[in-house]
C-alpha atoms as a PDB file:
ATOM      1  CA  UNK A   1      42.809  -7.630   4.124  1.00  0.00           C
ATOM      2  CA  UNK A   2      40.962 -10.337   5.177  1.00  0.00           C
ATOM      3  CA  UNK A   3      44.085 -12.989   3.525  1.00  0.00           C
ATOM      4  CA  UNK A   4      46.270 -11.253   5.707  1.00  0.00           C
ATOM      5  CA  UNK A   5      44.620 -11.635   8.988  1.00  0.00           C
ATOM      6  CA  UNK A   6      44.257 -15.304   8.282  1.00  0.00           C
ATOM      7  CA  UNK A   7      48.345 -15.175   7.840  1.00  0.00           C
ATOM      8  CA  UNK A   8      48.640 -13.461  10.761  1.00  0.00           C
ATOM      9  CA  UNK A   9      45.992 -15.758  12.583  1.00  0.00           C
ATOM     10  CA  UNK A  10      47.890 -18.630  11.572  1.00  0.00           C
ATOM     11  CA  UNK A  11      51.402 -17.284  12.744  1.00  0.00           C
ATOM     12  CA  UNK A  12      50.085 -16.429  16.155  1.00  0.00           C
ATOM     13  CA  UNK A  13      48.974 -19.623  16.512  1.00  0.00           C
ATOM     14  CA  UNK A  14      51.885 -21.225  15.336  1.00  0.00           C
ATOM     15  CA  UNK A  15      54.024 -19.381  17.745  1.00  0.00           C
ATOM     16  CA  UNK A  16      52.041 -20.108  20.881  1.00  0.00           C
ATOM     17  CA  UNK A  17      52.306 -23.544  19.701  1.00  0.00           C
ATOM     18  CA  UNK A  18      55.751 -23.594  19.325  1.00  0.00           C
ATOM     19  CA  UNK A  19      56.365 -21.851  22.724  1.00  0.00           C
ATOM     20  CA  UNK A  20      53.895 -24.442  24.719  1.00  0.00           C
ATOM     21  CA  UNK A  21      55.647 -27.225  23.013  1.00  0.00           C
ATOM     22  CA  UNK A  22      59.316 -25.830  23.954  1.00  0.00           C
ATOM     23  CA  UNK A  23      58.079 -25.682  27.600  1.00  0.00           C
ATOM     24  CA  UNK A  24      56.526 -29.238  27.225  1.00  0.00           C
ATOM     25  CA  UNK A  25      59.885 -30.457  25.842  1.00  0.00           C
ATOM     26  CA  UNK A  26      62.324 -28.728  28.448  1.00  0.00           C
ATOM     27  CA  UNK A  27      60.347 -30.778  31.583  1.00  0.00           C
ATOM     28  CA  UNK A  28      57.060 -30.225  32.830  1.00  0.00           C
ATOM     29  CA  UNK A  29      56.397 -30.657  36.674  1.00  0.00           C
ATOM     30  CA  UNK A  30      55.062 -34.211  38.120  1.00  0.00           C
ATOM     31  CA  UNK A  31      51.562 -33.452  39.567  1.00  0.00           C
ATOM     32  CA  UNK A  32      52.209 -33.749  43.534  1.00  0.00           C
ATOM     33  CA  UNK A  33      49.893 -37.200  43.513  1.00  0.00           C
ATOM     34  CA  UNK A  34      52.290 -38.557  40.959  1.00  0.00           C
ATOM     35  CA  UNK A  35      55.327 -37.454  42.625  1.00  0.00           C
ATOM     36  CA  UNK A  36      56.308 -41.237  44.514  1.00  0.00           C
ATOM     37  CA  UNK A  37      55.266 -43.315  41.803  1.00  0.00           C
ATOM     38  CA  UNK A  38      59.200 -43.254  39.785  1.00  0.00           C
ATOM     39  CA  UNK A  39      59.317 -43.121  35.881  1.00  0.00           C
ATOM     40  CA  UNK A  40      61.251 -45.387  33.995  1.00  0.00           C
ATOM     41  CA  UNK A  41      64.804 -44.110  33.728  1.00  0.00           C
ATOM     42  CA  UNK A  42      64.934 -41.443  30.579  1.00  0.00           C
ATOM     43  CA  UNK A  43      61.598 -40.712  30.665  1.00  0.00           C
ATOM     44  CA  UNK A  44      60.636 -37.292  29.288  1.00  0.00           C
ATOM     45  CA  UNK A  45      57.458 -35.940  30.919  1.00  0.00           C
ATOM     46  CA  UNK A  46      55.154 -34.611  27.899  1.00  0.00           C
ATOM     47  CA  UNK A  47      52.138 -33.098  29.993  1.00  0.00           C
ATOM     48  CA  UNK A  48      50.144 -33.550  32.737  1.00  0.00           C
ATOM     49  CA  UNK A  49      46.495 -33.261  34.077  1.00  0.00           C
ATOM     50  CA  UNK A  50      45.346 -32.782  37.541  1.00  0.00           C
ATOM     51  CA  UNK A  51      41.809 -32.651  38.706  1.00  0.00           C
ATOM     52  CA  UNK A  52      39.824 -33.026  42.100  1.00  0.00           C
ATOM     53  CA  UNK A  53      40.367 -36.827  42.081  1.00  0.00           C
ATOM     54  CA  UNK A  54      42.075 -37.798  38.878  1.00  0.00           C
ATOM     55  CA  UNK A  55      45.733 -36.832  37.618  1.00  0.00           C
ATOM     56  CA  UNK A  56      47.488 -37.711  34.657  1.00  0.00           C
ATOM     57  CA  UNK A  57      51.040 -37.806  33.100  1.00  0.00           C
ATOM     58  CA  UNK A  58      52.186 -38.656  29.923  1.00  0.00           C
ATOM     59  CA  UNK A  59      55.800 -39.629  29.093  1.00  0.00           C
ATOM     60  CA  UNK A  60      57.937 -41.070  26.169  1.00  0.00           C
ATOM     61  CA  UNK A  61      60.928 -43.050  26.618  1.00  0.00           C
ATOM     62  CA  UNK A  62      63.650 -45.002  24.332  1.00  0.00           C
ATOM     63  CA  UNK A  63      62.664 -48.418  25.145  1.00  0.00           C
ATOM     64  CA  UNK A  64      60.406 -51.541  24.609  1.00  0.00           C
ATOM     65  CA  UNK A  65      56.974 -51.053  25.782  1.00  0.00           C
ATOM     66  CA  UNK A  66      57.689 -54.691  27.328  1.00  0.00           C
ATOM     67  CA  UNK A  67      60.817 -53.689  29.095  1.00  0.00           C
ATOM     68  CA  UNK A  68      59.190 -50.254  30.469  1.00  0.00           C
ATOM     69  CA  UNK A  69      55.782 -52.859  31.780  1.00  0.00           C
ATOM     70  CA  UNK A  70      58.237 -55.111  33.355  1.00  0.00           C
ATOM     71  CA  UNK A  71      59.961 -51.982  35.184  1.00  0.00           C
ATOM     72  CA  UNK A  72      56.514 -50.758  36.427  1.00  0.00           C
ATOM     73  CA  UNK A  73      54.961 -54.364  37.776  1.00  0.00           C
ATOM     74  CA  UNK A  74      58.055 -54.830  39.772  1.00  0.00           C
ATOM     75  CA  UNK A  75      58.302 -51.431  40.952  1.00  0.00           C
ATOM     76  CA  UNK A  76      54.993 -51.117  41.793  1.00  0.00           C
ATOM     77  CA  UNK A  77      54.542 -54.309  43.919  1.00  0.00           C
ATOM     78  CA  UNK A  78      58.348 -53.262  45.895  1.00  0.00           C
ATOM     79  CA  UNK A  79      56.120 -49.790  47.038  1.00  0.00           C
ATOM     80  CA  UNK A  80      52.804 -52.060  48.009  1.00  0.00           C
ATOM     81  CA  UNK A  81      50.501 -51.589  44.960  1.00  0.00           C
ATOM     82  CA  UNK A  82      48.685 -54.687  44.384  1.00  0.00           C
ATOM     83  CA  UNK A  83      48.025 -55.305  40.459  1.00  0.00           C
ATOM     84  CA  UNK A  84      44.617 -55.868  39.981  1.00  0.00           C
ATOM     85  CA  UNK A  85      44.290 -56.180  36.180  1.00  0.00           C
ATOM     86  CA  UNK A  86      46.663 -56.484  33.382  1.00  0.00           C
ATOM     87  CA  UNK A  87      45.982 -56.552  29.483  1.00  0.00           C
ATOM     88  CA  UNK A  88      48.873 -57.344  26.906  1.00  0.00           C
ATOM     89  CA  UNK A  89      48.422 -56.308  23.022  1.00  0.00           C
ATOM     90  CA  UNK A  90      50.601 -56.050  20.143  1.00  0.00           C
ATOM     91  CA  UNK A  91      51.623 -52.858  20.664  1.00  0.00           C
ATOM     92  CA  UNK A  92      51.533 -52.019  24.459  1.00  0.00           C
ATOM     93  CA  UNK A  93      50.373 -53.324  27.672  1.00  0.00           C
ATOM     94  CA  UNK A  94      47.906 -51.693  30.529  1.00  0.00           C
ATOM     95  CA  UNK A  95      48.606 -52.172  33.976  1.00  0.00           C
ATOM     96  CA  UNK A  96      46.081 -51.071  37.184  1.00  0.00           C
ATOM     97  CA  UNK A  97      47.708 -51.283  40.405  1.00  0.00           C
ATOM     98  CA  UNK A  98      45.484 -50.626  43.694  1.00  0.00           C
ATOM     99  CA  UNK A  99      46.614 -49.470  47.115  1.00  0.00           C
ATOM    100  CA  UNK A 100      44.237 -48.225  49.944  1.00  0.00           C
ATOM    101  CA  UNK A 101      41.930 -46.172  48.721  1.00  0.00           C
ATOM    102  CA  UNK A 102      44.022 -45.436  45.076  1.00  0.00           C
ATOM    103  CA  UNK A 103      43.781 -46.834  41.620  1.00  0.00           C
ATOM    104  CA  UNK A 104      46.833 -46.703  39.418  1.00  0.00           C
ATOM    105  CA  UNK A 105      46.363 -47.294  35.684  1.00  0.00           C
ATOM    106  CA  UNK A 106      49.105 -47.193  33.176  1.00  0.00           C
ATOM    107  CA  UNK A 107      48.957 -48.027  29.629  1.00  0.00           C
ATOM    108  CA  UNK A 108      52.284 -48.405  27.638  1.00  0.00           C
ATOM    109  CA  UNK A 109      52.355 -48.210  23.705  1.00  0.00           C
ATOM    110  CA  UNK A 110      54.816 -48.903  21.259  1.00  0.00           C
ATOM    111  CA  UNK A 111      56.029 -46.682  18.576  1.00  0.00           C
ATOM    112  CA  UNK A 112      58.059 -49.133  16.588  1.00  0.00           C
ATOM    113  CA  UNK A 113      59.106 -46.669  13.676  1.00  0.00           C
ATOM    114  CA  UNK A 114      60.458 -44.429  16.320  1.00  0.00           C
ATOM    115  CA  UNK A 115      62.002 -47.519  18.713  1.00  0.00           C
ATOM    116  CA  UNK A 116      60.168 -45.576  21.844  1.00  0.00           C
ATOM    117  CA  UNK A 117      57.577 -45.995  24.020  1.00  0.00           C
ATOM    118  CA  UNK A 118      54.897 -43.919  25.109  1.00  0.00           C
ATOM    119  CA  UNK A 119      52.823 -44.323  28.768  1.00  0.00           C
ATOM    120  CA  UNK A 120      50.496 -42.523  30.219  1.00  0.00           C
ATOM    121  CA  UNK A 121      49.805 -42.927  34.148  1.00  0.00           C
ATOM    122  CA  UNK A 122      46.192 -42.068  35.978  1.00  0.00           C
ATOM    123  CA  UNK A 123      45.920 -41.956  39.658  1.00  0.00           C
ATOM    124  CA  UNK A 124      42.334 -41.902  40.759  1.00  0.00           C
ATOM    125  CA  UNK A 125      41.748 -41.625  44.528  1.00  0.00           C
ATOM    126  CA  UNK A 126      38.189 -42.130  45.886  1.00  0.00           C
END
């Protein structure tokens, strides 16, 4: 008895995973603090966070982890974000843009099996 409720433990967790993933897949909505800052173009939204002051988003895309840094630094400075630090690696870059009384931090890594990208953007208010 007790093999089977494992089984069954196991299946009813597999399904819930497989539904939450299917809804993560199919689009998950941009947190309303996120919503003017644009995504690089094919972007799939993965999840999202939002809390009192901090919200989150995290997004793959079929491109260079250079090409999607370069999209955000000139993006960001055409809508008024100031950078105020940026760190390059091997794999992926991290950009932190400020404007007024926001912080935006992005950090882009580079899947290079899978020729994508992944990012994953913070806005923190104060």
């Amino acid at each position: 008895m007790e093999k089977r409720n494992r089984i069954l433990a196991f299946a009813v967790s597999y399904a819930l995973c497989a539904l939450l993933g299917a809804g993560i897949a199919f689009g998950v909505a941009i947190p309303e603090k996120l919503k003017d800052i644009p995504l690089y173009q094919g972007s799939t939204v993965q999840h999202t966070m939002d809390m009192d002051n901090h919200t989150m988003l995290v997004a793959a895309v079929k491109a260079k982890a250079e090409d999607v840094a370069a999209f955000f630094k000139k993006t960001m400075a055409e809508k008024g974000w100031k950078t105020a630090f940026r760190m390059a690696t091997e794999s992926g870059q991290t950009l932190q843009f400020k404007k007024d009384k926001q912080m935006l931090q992005i950090s882009i890594q580079q899947d290079e099996g899978a020729g994508s990208a992944t990012y994953t953007m913070v806005i923190t208010s104060e």
